[in-house]
Protein backbone atom coordinates (compact mmCIF):
# COMPACT_ATOMS: atom_id res chain seq x y z
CA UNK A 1 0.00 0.00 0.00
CA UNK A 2 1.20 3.66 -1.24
CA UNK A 3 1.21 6.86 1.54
CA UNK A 4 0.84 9.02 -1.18
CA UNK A 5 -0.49 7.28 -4.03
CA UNK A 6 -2.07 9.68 -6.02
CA UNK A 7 -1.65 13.83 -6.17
CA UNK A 8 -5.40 13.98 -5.77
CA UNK A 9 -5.22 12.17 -3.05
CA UNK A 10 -7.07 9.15 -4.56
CA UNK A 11 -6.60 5.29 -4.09
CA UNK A 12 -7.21 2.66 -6.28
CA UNK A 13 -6.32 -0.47 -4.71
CA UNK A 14 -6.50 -2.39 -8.20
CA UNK A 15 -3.34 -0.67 -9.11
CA UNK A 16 -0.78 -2.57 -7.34
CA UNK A 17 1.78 -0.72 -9.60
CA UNK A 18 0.91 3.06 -8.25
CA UNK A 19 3.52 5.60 -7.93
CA UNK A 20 4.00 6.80 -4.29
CA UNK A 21 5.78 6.24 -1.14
CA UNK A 22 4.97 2.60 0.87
CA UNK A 23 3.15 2.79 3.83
CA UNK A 24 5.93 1.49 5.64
CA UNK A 25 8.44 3.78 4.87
CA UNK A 26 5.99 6.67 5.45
CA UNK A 27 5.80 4.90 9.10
CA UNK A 28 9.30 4.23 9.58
CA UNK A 29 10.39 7.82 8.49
CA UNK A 30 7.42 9.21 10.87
CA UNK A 31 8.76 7.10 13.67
CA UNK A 32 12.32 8.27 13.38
CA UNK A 33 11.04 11.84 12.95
CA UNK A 34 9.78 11.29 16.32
CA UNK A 35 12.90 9.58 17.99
CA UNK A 36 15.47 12.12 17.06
CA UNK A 37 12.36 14.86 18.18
CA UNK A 38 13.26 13.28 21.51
CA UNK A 39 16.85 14.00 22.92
CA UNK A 40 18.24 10.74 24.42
CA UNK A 41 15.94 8.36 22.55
CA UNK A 42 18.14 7.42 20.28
CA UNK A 43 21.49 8.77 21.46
CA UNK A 44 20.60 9.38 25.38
CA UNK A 45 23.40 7.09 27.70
CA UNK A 46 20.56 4.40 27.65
CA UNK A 47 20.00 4.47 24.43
CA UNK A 48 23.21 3.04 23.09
CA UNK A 49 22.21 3.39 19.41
CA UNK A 50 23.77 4.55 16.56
CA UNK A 51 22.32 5.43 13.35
CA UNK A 52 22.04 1.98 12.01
CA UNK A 53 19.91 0.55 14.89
CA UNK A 54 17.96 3.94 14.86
CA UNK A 55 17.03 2.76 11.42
CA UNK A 56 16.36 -0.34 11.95
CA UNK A 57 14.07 0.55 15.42
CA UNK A 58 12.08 2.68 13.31
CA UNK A 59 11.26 0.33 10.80
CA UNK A 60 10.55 -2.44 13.52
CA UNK A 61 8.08 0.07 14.81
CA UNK A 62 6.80 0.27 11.22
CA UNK A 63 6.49 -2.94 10.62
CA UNK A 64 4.17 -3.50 14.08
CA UNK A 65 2.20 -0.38 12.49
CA UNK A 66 1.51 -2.36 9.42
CA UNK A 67 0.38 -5.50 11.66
CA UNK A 68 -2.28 -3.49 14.00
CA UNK A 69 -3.30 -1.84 10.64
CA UNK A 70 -4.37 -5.50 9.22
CA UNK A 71 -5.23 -6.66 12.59
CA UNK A 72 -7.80 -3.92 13.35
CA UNK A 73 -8.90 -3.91 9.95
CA UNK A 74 -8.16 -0.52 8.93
């Protein structure tokens, strides 16, 4: 599924093929947005995270978005 599939802001589902960004990244990206919004959640002295695992947190938190989004349905 696309974030931003269409400039109208349209969706056609039978278009597997659609220009736009996956959901997923869209989540990831949001989620890191949000980390580095936060001092110490990804670099506090707890943290011990670089920018790899940052990555890689964010899109773990994606991916769990995705699953509740299919779980609940939406």
């Amino acid at each position: 599924m696309k974030a931003f599939p269409r400039a109208d802001g349209r969706h056609d589902s039978s278009k597997p093929d659609e220009q736009g960004m996956d959901l997923r990244d869209y989540f990831a990206a949001k989620a890191m947005q949000g980390m580095l919004a936060h001092t110490g959640v990804l670099y506090g002295k707890n943290a011990a995270l670089d920018d790899e695992n940052g990555a890689k947190r964010a899109y773990r938190i994606a991916n769990e978005m995705i699953k509740e989004r299919k779980r609940t349905g939406e």
